[in-house]
Protein backbone atom coordinates (compact mmCIF):
# COMPACT_ATOMS: atom_id res chain seq x y z
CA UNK A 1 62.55 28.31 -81.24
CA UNK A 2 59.26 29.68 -80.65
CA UNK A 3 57.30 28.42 -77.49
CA UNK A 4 53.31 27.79 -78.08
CA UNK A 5 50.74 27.20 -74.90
CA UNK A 6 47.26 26.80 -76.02
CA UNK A 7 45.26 29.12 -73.47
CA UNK A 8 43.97 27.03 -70.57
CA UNK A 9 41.46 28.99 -67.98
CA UNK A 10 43.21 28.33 -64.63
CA UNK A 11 41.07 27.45 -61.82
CA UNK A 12 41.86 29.61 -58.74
CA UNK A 13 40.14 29.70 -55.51
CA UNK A 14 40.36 33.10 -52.67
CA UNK A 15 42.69 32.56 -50.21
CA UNK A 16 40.03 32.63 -47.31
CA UNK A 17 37.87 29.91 -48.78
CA UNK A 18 38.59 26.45 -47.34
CA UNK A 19 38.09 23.55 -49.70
CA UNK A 20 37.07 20.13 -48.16
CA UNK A 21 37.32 16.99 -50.03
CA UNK A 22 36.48 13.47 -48.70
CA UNK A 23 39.01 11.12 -49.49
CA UNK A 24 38.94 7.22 -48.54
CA UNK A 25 42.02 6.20 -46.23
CA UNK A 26 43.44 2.94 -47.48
CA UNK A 27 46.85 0.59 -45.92
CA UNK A 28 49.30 0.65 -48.44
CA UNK A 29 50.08 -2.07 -50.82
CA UNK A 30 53.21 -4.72 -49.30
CA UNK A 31 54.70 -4.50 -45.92
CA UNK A 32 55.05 -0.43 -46.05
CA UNK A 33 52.95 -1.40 -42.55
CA UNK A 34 54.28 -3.67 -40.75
CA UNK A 35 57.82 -2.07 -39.85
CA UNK A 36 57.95 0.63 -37.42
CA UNK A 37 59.52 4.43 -39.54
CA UNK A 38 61.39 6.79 -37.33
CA UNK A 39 60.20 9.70 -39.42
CA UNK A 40 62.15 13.16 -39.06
CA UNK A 41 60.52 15.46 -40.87
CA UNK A 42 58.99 18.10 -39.28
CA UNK A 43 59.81 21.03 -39.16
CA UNK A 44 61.41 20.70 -42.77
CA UNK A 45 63.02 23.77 -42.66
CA UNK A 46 65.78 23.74 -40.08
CA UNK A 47 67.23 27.22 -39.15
CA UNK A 48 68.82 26.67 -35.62
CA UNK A 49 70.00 23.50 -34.20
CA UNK A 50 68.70 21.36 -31.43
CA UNK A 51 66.88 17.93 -31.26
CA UNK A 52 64.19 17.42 -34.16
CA UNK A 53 63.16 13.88 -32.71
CA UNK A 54 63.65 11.76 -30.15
CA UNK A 55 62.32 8.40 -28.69
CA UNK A 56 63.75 9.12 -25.63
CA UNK A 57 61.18 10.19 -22.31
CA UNK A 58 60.17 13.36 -22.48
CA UNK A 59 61.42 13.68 -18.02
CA UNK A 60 63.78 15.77 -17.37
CA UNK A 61 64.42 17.17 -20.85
CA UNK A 62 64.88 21.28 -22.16
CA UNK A 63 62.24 20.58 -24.92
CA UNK A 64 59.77 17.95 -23.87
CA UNK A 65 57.89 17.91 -26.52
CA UNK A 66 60.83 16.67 -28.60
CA UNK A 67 61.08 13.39 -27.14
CA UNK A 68 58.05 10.45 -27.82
CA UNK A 69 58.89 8.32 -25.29
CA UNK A 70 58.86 5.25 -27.83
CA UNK A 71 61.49 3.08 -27.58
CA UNK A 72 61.50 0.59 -30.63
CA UNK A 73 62.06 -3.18 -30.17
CA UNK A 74 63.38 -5.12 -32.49
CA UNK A 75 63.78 -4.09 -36.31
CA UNK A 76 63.18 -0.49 -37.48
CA UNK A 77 63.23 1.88 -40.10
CA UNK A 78 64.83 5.53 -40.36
CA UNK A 79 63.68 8.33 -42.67
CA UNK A 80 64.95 11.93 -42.38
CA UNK A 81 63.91 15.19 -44.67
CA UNK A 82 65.15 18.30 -44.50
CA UNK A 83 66.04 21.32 -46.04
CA UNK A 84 69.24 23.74 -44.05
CA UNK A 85 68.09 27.52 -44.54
CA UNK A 86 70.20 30.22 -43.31
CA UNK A 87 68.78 33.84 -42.13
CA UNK A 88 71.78 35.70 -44.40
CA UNK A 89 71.34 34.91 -48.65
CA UNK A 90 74.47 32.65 -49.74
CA UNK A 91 75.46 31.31 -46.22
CA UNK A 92 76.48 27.60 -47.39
CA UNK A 93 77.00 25.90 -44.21
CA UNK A 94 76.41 22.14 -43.80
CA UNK A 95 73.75 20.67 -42.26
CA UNK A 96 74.92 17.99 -40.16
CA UNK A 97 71.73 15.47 -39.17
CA UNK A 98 72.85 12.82 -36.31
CA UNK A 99 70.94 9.73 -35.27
CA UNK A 100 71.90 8.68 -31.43
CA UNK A 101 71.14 5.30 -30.69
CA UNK A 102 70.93 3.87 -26.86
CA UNK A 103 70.38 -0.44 -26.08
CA UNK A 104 69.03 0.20 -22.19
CA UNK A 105 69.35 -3.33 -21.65
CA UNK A 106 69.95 -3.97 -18.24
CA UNK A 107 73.33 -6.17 -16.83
């Protein structure tokens, strides 16, 4: 089977040229908005491990700038993304992502 592609001019742009385009910032559609997202995600790549987020106070801590110091109240949601990548080319190891979870209610 014989693959045709029309030929399509590709628009490129140098790498040192910075493009800025004005967009309009609108609140999604439903309640997206109204529920507080832990959202994990940054850095994407994970290559050592160690705390990627926390709510916890940043006091005290070995990476400060890990921890928000936000605790949630009430109802929340949890998203987590990312990808394991290992320094050596066909390591398969398991990426293990754990969510710690602490009611400081006082008795």
């Amino acid at each position: 089977m014989l693959l045709f592609l029309p030929h399509l001019p590709i628009a490129q742009t140098p790498p040192s040229e910075e493009v800025v385009q004005i967009q309009e910032v609108r609140l999604s559609p439903g309640k997206l908005n109204t529920i507080p997202t832990f959202n994990s995600n940054s850095p994407e790549k994970v290559l050592n491990p160690g705390i990627l987020l926390s709510t916890f106070p940043p006091q005290g801590k070995q990476e400060p700038t890990a921890h928000l110091n936000f605790p949630f109240k009430g109802r929340f949601d949890v998203f987590a993304h990312h990808l394991a990548q290992t320094r050596i080319p066909g390591d398969l190891r398991t990426l293990y992502l754990g969510i710690l979870l602490h009611n400081p209610l006082q008795r």
